[in-house]
Protein backbone atom coordinates (compact mmCIF):
# COMPACT_ATOMS: atom_id res chain seq x y z
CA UNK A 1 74.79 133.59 136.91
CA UNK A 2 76.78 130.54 138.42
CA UNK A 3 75.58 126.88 136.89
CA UNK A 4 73.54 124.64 139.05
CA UNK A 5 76.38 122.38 140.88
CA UNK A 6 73.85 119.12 140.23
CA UNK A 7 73.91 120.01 136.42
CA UNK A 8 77.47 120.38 136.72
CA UNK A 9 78.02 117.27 137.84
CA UNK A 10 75.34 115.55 135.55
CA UNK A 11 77.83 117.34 132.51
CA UNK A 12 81.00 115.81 134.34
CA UNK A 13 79.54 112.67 133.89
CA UNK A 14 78.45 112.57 130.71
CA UNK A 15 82.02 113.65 129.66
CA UNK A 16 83.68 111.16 131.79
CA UNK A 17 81.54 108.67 129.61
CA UNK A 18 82.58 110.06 126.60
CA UNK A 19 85.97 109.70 127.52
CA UNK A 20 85.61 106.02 128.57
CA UNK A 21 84.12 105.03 124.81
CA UNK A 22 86.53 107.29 123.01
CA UNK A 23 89.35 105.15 124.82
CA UNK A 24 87.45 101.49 123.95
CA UNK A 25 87.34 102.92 120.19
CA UNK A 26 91.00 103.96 120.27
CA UNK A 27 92.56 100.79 121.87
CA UNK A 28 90.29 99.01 119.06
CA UNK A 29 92.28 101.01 116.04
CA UNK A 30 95.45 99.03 116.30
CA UNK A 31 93.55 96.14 116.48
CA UNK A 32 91.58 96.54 113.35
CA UNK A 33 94.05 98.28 111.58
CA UNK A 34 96.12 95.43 111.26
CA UNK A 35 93.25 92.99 110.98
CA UNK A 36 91.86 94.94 108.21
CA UNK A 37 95.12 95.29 106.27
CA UNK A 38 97.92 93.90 106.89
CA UNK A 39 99.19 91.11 109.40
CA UNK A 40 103.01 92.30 108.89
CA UNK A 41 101.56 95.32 111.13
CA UNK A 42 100.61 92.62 113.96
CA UNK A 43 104.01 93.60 115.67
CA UNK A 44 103.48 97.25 115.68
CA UNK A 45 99.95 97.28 116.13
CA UNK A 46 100.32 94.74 119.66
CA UNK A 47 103.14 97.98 120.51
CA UNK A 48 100.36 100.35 119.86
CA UNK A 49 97.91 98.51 121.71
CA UNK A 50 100.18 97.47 125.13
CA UNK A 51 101.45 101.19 125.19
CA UNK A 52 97.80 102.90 124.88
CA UNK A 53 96.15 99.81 127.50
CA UNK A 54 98.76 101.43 130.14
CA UNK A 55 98.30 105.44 129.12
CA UNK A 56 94.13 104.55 129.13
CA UNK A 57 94.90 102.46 133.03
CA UNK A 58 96.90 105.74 134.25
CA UNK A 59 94.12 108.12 133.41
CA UNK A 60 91.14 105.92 133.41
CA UNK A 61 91.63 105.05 136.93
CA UNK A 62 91.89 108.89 137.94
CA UNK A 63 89.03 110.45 136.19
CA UNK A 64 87.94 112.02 139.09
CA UNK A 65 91.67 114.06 139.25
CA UNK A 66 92.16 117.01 137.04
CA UNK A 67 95.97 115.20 136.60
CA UNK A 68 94.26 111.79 134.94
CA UNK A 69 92.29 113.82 132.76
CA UNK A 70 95.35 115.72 131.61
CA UNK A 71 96.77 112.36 131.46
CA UNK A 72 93.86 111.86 128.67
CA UNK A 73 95.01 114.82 126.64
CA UNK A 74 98.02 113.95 126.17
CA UNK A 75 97.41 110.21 125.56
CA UNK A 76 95.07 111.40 122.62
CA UNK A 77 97.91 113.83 121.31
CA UNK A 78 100.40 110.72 121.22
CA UNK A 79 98.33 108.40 119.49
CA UNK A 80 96.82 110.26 116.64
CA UNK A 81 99.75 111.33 114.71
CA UNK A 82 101.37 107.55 115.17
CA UNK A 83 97.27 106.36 113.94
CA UNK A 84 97.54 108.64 111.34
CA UNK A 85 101.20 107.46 109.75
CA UNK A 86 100.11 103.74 110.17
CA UNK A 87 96.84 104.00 108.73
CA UNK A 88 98.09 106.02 105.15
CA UNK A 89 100.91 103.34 104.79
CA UNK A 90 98.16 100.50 105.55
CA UNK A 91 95.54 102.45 102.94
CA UNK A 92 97.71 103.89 100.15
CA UNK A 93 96.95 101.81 96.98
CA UNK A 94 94.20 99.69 98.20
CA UNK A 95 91.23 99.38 95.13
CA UNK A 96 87.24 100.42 95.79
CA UNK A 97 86.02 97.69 96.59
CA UNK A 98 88.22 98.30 100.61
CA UNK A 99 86.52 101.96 100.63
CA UNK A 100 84.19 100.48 103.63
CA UNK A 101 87.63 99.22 105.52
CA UNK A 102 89.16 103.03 104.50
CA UNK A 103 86.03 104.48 106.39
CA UNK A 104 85.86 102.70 109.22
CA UNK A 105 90.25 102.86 109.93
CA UNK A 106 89.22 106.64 109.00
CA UNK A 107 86.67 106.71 112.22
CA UNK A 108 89.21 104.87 114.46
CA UNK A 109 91.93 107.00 113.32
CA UNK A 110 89.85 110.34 114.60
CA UNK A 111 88.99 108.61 117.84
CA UNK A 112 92.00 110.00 119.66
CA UNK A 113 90.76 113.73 118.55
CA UNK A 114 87.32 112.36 120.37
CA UNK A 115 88.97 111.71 123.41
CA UNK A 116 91.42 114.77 123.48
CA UNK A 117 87.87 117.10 123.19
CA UNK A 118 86.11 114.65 125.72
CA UNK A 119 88.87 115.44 128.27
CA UNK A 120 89.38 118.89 127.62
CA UNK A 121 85.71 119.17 128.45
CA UNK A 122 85.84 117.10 131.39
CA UNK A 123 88.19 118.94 132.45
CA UNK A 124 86.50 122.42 132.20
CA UNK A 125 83.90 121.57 133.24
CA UNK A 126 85.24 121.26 136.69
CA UNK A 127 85.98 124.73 137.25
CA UNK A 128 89.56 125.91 137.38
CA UNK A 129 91.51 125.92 140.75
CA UNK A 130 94.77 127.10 141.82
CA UNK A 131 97.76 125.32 140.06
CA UNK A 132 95.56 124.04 136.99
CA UNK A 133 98.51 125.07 134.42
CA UNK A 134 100.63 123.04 136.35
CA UNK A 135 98.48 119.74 137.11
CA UNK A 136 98.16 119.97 132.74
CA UNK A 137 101.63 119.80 132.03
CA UNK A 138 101.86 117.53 134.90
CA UNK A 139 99.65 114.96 133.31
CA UNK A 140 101.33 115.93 129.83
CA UNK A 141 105.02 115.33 131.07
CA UNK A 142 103.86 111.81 132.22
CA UNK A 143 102.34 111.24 128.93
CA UNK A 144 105.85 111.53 126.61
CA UNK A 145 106.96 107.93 128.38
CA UNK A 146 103.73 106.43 126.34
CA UNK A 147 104.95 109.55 123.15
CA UNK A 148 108.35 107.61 122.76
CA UNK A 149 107.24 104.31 123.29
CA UNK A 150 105.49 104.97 120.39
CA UNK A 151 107.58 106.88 118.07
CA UNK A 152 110.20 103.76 118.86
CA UNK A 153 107.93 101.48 117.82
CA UNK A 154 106.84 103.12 114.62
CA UNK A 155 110.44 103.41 113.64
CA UNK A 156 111.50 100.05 114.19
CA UNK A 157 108.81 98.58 112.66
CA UNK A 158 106.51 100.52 110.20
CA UNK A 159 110.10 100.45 107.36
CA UNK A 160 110.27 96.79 107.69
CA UNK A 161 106.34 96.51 107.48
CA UNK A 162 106.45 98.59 104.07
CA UNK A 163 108.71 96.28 103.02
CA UNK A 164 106.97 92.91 103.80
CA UNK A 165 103.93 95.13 102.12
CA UNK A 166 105.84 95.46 98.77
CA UNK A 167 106.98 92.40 98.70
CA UNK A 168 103.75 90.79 99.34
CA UNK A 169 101.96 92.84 96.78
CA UNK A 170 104.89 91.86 93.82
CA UNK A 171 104.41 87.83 95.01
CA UNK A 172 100.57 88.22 94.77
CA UNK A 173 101.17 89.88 90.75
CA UNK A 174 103.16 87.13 89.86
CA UNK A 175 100.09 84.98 91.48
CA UNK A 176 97.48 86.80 89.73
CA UNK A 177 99.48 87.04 86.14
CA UNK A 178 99.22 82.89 86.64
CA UNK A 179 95.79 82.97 87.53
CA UNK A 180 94.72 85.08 84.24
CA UNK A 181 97.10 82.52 82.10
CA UNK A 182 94.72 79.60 83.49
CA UNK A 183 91.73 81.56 83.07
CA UNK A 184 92.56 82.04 79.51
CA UNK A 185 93.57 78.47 78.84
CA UNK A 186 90.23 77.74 79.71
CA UNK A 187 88.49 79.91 77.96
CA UNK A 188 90.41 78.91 74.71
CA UNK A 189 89.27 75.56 75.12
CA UNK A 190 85.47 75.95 76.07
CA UNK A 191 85.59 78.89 73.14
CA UNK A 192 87.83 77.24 70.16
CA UNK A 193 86.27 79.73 67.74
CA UNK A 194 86.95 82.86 69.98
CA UNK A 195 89.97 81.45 70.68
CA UNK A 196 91.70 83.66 73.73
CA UNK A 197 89.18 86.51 75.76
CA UNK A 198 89.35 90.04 74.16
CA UNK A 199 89.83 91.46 78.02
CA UNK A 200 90.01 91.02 81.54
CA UNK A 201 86.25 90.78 82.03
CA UNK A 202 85.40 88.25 79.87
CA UNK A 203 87.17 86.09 82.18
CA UNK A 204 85.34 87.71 85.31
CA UNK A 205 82.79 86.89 87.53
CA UNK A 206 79.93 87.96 85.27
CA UNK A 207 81.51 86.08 82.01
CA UNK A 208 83.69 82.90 82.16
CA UNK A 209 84.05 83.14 86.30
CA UNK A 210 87.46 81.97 86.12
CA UNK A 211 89.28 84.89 87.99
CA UNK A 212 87.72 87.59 90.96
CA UNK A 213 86.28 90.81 90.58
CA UNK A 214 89.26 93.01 91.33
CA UNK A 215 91.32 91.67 89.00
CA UNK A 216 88.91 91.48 86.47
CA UNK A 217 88.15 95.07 86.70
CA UNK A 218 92.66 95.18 86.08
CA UNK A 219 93.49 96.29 89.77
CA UNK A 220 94.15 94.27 92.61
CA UNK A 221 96.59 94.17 95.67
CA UNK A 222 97.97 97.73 94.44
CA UNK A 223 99.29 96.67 90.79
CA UNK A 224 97.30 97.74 87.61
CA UNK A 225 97.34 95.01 84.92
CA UNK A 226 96.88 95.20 81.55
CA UNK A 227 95.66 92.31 79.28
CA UNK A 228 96.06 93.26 75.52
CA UNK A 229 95.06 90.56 72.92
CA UNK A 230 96.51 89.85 69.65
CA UNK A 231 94.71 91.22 66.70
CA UNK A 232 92.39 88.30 65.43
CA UNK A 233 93.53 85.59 63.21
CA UNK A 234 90.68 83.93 60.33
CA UNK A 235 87.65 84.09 61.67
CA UNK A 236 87.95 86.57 64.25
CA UNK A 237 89.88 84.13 66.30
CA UNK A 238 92.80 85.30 68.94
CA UNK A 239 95.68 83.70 68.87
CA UNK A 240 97.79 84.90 71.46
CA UNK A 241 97.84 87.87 74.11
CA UNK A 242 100.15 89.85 76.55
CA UNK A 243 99.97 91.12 80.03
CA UNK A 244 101.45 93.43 81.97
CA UNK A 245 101.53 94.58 85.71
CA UNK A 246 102.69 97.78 87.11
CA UNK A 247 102.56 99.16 90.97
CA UNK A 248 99.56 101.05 91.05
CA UNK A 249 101.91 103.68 93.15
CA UNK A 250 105.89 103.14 92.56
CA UNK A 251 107.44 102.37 95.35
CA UNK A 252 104.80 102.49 97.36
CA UNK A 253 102.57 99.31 96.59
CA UNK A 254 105.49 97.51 94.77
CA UNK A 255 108.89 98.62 92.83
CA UNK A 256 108.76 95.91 90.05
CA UNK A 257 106.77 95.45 86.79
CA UNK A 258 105.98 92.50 84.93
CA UNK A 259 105.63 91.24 81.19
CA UNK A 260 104.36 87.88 80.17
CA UNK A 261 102.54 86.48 77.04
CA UNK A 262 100.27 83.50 76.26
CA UNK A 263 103.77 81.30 76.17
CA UNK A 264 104.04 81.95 79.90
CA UNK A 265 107.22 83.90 78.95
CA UNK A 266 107.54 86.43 81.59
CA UNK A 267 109.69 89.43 82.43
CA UNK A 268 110.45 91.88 85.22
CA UNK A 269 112.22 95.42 85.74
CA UNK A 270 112.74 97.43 88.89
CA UNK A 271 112.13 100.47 86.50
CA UNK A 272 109.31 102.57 86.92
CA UNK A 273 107.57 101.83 83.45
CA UNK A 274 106.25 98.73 81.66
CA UNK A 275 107.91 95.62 81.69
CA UNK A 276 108.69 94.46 77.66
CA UNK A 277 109.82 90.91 76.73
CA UNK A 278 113.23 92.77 76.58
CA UNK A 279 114.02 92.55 80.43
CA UNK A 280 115.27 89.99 83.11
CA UNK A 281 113.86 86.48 82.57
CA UNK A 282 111.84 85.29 85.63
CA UNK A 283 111.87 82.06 86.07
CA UNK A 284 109.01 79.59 86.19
């Protein structure tokens, strides 16, 4: 039994609206993707956007063709692989505490699939004519301009973005290796009997307030640190302390460790293990 052409058209429609938000969502993942972790994506991520704002014009303003919706498929083929790359070198290392911004890069990531199934439906749903094979790979062909724009732009930019990543990260240990030195300065002098803290959280937000959550809890900005005090001197007071900083992933969320002590002595190696007072000076 044939389908009633008005509910046809009713499911056309609905499809064709499904198509139209799974395109708004999509444009939107470059956008938040580099808003929610990195700005040294901003030149990739404008790329993304440009490229996808001309594949969504080319299909969006021939919905009612069978050729624009191929255009669709294909668009959503392009973009989710390129999504997918950006949005594991954007995520890898980040703490719990981004598991919300994970999630919600996770939904943009899958919009292209959305719109892929949206158009694929659309299209279907139209009943098949003569020539529909070739209209598809029609709309598909047209599609690889927007496929190497791109793969072009993901190679030209997504190395040197991992790089200003890694770098970034290393800066912000040095950063947070001073910030635990002043935290522990102070704590020494509102605490001259304790002398130093015994860990990380006693200079946290729920003890002395002096440093943030994340790196009280010893992760932040994908490095792991690791405060170890000096066993106590008379009186249970601690006299001194070391910390250390490692990449969380090696080579991934940074390629150098650090060493420093309560002297503000520090070290660093490009050495995938534990920095010891043994290696390269950095300077103050």
């Amino acid at each position: 039994m044939s389908e009633d052409p008005p509910l046809t058209k009713i499911r056309i429609s609905a499809w064709r609206w499904s198509l139209r938000f799974s395109a708004l969502l999509s444009l939107a993942g470059p956008v938040v993707l580099v808003l929610s972790f990195s700005l040294s994506l901003l030149p990739f991520g404008l790329l993304l956007a440009a490229a996808f704002a001309w594949s969504c014009w080319s299909f969006l303003s021939n919905l009612q063709s069978r050729l624009g919706l191929a255009r669709a498929i294909g668009t959503g083929l392009a973009t989710f692989p390129v999504l997918l790359m950006a949005a594991a070198m954007g995520t890898d290392g980040f703490e719990s505490d981004n598991l919300w911004k994970l999630f919600l890069v996770g939904l943009l990531v899958l919009t292209p699939i959305a719109l892929v199934v949206a158009a694929v439906k659309c299209y279907y749903a139209m009943g098949r004519e003569p020539g529909d094979l070739w209209t598809l790979a029609e709309g598909l062909g047209a599609s690889l301009i927007y496929g190497v724009i791109l793969l072009v732009s993901a190679a030209a930019v997504l190395p040197g973005s991992l790089y200003s990543r890694l770098a970034s990260n290393q800066a912000a240990a040095v950063g947070s290796i001073g910030d635990i030195h002043r935290c522990a300065a102070t704590y020494n002098s509102r605490h001259p009997d304790r002398g130093f803290p015994t860990d990380l959280t006693d200079m946290g937000p729920t003890a002395e307030k002096c440093i943030e959550k994340q790196l009280a809890s010893g992760k932040r900005r994908g490095y792991v640190f690791n405060y170890l005090p000096a066993p106590p001197g008379p009186g249970t007071r601690i006299g001194a302390y070391t910390v250390t900083a490692r990449p969380a992933k090696f080579g991934t969320t940074g390629t150098n460790s650090f060493y420093s002590d309560s002297a503000h002595f520090m070290t660093m190696t490009p050495e995938d293990r534990p920095a010891s007072p043994q290696d390269s000076v950095v300077a103050p």
